[in-house]
PDB file of N, CA and C in Angstrom:
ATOM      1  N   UNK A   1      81.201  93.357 121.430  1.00  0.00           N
ATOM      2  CA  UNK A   1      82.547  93.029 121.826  1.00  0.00           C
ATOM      3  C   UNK A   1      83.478  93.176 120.633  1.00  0.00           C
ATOM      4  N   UNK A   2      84.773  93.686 120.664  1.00  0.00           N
ATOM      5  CA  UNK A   2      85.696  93.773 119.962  1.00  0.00           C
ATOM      6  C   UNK A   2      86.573  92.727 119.984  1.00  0.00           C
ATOM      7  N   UNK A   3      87.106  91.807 119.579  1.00  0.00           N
ATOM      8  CA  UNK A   3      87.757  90.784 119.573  1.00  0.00           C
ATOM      9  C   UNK A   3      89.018  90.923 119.153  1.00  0.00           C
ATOM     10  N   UNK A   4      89.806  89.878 119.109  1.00  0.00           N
ATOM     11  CA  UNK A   4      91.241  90.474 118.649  1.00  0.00           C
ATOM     12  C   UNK A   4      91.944  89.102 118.663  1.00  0.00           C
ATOM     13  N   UNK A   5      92.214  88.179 117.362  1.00  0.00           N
ATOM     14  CA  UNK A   5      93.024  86.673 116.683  1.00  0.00           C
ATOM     15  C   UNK A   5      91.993  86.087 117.274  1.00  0.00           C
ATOM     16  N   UNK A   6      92.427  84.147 116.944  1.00  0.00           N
ATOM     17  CA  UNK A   6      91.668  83.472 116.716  1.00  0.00           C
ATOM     18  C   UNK A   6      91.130  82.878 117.492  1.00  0.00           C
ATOM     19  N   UNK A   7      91.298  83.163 118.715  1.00  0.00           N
ATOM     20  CA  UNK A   7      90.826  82.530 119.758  1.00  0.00           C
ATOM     21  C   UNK A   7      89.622  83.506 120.593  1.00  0.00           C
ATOM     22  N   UNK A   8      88.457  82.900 120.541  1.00  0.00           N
ATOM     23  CA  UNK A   8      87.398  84.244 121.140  1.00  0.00           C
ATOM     24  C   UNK A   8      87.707  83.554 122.682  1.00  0.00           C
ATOM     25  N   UNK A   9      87.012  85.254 123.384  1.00  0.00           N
ATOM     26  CA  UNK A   9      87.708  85.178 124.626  1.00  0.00           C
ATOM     27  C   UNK A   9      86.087  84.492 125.442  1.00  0.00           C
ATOM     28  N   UNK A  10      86.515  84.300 126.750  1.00  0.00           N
ATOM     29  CA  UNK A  10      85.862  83.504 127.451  1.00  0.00           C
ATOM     30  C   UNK A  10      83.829  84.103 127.486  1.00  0.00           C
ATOM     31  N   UNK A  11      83.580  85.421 127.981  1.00  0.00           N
ATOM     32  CA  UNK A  11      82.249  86.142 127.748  1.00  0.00           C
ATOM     33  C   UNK A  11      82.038  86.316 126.431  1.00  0.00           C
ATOM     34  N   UNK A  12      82.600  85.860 124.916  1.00  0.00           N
ATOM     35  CA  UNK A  12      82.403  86.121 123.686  1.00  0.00           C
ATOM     36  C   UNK A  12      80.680  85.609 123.434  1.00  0.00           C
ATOM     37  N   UNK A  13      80.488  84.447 123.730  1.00  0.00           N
ATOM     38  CA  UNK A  13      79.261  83.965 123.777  1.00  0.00           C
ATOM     39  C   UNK A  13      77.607  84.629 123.938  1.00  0.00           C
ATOM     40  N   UNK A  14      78.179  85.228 125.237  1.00  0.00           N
ATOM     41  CA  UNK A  14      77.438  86.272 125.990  1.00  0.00           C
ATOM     42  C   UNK A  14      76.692  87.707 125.385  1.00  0.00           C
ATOM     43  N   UNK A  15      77.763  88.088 124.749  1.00  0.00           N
ATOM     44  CA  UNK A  15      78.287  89.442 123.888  1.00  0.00           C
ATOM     45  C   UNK A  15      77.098  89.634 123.083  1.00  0.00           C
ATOM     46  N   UNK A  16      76.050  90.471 122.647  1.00  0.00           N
ATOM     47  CA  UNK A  16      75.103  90.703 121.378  1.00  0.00           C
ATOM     48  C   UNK A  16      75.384  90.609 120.125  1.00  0.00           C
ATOM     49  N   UNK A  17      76.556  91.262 120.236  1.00  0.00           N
ATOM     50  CA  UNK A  17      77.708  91.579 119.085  1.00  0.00           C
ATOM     51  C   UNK A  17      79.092  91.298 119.126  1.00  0.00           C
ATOM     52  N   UNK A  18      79.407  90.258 118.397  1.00  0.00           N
ATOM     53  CA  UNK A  18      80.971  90.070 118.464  1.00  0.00           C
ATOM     54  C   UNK A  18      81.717  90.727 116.879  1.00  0.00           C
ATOM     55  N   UNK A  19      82.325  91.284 116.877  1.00  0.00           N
ATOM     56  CA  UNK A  19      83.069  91.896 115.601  1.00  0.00           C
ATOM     57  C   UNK A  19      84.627  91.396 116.231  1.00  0.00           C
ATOM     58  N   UNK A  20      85.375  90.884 115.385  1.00  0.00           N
ATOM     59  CA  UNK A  20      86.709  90.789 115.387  1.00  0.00           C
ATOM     60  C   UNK A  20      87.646  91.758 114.241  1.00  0.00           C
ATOM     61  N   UNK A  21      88.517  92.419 115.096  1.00  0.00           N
ATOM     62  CA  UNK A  21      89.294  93.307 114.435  1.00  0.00           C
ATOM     63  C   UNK A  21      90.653  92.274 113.615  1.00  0.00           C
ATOM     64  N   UNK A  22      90.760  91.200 113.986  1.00  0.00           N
ATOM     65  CA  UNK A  22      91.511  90.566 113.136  1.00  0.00           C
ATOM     66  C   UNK A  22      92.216  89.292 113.765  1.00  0.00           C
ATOM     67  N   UNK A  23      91.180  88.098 113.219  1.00  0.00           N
ATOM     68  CA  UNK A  23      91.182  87.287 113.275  1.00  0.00           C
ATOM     69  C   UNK A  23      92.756  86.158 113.094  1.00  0.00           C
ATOM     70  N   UNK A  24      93.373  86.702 112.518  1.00  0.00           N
ATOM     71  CA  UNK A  24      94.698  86.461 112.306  1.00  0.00           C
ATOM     72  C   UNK A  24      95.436  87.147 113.515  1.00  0.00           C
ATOM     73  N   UNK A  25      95.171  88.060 114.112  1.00  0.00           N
ATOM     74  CA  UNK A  25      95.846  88.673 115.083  1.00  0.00           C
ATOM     75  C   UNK A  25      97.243  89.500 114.615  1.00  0.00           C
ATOM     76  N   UNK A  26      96.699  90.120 113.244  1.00  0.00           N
ATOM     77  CA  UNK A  26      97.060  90.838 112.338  1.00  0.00           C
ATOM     78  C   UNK A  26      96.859  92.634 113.088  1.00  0.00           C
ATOM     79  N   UNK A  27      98.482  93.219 113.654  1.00  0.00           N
ATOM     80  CA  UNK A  27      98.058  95.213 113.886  1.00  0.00           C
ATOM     81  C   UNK A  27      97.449  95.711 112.589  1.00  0.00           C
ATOM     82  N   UNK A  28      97.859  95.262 111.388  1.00  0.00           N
ATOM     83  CA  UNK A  28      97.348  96.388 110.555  1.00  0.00           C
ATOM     84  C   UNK A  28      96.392  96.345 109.922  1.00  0.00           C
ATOM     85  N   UNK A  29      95.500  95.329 110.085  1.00  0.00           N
ATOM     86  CA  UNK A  29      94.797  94.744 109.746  1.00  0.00           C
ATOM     87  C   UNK A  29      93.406  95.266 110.659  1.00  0.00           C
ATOM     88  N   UNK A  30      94.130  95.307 111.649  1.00  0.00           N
ATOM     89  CA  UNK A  30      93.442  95.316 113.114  1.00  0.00           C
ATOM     90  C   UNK A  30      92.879  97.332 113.476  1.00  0.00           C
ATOM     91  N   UNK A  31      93.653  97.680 113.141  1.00  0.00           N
ATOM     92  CA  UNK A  31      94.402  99.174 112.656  1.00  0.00           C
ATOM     93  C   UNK A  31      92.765  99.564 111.539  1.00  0.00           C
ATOM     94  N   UNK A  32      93.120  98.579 110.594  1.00  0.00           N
ATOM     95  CA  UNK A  32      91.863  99.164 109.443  1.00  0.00           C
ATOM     96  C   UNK A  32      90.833  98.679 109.831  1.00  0.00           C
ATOM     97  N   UNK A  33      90.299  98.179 110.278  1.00  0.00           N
ATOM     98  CA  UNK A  33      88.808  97.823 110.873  1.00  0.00           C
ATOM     99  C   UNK A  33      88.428  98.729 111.837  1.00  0.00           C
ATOM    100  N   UNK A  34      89.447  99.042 112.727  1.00  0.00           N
ATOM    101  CA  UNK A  34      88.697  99.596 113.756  1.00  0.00           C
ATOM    102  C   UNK A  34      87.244 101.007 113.786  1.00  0.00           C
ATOM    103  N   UNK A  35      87.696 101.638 113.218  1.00  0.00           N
ATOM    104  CA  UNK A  35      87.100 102.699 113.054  1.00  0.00           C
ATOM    105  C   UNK A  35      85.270 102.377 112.688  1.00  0.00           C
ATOM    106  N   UNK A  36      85.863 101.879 111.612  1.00  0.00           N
ATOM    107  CA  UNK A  36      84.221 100.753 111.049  1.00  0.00           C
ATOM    108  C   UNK A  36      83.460  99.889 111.904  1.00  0.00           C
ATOM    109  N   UNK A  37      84.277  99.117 112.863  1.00  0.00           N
ATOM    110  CA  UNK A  37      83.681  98.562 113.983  1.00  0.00           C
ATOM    111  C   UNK A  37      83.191  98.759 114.944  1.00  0.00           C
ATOM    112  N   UNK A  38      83.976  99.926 115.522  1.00  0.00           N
ATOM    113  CA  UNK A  38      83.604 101.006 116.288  1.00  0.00           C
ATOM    114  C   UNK A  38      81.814 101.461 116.129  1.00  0.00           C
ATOM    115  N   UNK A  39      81.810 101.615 114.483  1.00  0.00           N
ATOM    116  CA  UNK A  39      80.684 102.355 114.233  1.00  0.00           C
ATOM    117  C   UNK A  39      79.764 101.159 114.400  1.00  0.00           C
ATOM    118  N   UNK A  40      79.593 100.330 113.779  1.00  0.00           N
ATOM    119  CA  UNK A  40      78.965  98.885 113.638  1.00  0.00           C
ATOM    120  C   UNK A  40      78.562  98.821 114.902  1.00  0.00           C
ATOM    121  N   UNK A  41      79.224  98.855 115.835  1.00  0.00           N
ATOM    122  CA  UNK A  41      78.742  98.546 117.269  1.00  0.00           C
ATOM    123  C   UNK A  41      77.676  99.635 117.680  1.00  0.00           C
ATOM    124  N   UNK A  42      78.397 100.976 117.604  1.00  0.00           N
ATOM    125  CA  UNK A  42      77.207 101.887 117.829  1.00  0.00           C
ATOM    126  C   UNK A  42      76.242 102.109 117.391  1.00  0.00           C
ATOM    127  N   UNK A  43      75.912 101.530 115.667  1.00  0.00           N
ATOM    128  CA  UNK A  43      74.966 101.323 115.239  1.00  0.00           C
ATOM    129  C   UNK A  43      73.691 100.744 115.344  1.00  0.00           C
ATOM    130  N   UNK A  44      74.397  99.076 116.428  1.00  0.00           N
ATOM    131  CA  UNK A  44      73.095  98.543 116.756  1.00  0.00           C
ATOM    132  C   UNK A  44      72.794  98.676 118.338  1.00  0.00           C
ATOM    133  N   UNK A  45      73.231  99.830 118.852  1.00  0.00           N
ATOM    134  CA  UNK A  45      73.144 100.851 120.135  1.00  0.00           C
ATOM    135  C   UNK A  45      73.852 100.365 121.395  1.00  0.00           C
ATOM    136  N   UNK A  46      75.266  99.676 121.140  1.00  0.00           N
ATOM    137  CA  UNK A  46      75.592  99.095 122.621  1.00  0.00           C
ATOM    138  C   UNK A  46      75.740 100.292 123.103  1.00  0.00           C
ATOM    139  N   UNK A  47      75.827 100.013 125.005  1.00  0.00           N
ATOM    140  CA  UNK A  47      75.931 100.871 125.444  1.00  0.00           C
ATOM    141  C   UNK A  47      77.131 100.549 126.224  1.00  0.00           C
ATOM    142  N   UNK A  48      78.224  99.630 125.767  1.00  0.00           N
ATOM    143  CA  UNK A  48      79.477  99.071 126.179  1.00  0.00           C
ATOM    144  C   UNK A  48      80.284  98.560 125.330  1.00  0.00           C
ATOM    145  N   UNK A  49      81.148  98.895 125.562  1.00  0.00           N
ATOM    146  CA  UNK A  49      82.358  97.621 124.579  1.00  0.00           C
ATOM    147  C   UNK A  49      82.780  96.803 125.120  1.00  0.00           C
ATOM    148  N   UNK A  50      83.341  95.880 125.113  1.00  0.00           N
ATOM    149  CA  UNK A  50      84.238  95.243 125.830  1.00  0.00           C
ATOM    150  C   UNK A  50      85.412  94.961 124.538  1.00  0.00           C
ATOM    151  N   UNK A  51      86.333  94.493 125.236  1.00  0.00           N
ATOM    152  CA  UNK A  51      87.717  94.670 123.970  1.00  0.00           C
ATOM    153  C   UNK A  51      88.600  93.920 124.808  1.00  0.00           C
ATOM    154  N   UNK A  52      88.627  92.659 123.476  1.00  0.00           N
ATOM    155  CA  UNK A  52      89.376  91.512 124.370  1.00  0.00           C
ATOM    156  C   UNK A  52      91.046  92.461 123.724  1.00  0.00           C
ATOM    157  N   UNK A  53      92.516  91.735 124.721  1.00  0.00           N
ATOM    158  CA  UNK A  53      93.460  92.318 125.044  1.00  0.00           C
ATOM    159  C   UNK A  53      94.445  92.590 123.013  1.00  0.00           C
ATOM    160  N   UNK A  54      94.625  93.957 123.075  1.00  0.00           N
ATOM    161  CA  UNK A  54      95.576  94.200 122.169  1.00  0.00           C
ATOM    162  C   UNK A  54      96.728  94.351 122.360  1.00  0.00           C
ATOM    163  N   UNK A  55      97.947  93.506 121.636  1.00  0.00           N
ATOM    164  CA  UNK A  55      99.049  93.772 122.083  1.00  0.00           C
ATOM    165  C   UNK A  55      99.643  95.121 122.142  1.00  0.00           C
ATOM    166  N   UNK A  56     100.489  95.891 122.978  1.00  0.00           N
ATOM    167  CA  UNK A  56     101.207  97.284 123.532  1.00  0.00           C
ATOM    168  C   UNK A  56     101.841  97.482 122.631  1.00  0.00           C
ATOM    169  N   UNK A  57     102.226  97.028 121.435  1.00  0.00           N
ATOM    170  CA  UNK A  57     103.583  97.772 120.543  1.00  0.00           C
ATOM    171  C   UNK A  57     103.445  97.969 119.120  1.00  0.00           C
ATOM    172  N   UNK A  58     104.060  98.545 118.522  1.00  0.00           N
ATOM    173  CA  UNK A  58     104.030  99.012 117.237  1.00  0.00           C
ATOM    174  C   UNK A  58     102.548  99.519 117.013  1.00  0.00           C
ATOM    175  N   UNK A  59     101.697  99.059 115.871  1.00  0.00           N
ATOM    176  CA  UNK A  59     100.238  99.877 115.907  1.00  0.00           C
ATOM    177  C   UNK A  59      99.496  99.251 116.829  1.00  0.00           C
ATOM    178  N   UNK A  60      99.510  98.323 117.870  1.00  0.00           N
ATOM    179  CA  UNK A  60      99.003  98.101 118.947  1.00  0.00           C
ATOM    180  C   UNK A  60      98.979  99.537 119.885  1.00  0.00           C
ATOM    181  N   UNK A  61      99.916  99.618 119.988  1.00  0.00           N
ATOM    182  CA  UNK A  61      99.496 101.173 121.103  1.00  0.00           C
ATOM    183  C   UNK A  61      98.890 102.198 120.489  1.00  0.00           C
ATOM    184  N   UNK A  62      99.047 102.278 119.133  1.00  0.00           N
ATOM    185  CA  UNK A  62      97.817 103.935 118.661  1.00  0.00           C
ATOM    186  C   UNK A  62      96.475 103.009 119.075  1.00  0.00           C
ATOM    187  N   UNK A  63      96.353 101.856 118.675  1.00  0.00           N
ATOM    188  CA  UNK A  63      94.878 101.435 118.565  1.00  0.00           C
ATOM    189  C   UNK A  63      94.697 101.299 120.111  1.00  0.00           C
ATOM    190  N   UNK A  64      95.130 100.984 121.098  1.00  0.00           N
ATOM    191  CA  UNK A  64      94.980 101.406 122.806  1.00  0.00           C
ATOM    192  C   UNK A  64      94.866 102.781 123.006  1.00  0.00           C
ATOM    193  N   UNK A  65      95.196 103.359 122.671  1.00  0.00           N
ATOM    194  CA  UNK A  65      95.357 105.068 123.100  1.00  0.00           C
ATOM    195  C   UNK A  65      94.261 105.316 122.176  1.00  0.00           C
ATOM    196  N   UNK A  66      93.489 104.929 121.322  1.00  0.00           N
ATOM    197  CA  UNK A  66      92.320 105.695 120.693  1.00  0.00           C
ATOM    198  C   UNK A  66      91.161 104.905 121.420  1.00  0.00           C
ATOM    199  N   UNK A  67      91.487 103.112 121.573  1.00  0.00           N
ATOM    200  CA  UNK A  67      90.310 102.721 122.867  1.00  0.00           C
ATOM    201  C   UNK A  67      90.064 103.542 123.693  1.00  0.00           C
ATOM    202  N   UNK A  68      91.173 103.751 124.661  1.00  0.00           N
ATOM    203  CA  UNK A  68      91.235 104.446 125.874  1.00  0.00           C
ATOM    204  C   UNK A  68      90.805 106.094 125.101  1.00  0.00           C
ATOM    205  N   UNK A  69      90.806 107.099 124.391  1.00  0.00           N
ATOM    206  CA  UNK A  69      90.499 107.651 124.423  1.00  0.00           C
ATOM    207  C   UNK A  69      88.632 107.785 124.388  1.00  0.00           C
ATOM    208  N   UNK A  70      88.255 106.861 123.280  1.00  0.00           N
ATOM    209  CA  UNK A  70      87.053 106.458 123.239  1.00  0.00           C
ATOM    210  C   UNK A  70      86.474 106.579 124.390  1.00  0.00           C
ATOM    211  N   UNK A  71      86.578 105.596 125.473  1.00  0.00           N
ATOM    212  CA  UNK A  71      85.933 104.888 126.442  1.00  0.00           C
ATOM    213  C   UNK A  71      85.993 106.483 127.730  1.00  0.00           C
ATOM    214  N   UNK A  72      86.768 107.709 127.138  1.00  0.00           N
ATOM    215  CA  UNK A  72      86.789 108.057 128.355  1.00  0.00           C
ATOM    216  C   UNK A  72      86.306 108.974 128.078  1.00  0.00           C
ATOM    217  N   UNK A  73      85.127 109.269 126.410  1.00  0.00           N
ATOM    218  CA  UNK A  73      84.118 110.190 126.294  1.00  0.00           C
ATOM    219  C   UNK A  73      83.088 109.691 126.739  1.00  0.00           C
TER     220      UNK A  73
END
């Protein structure tokens, strides 16, 4: 699971893997992890993400539009 500020979301528990892109609920912050996390996850072979909600604006939407690109290889 990809997480996103300080509050983990309700299935976090559940999850094998929880990585938070930024615990502060920090875009640019959020922005530089991703890529690394991304990998981290695939590393220990999920075969899903789940990705609690990123806000729509400023570097919130590149980092949605590269989820969504992700998820739709």
């Amino acid at each position: 699971m990809l997480a996103f500020g300080p509050a983990p979301t309700e299935g976090a528990p559940l999850a094998v893997k929880v990585l938070n892109l930024s615990a502060r609920g920090d875009l640019i912050e959020a922005a530089a992890n991703l890529f690394s996390h991304l990998r981290a996850l695939d590393a220990v072979g999920a075969e899903a993400i789940a990705v609690m909600p990123i806000p729509h604006h400023g570097l919130g939407e590149a980092i949605n539009d590269r989820l969504r690109r992700a998820a739709a290889r």
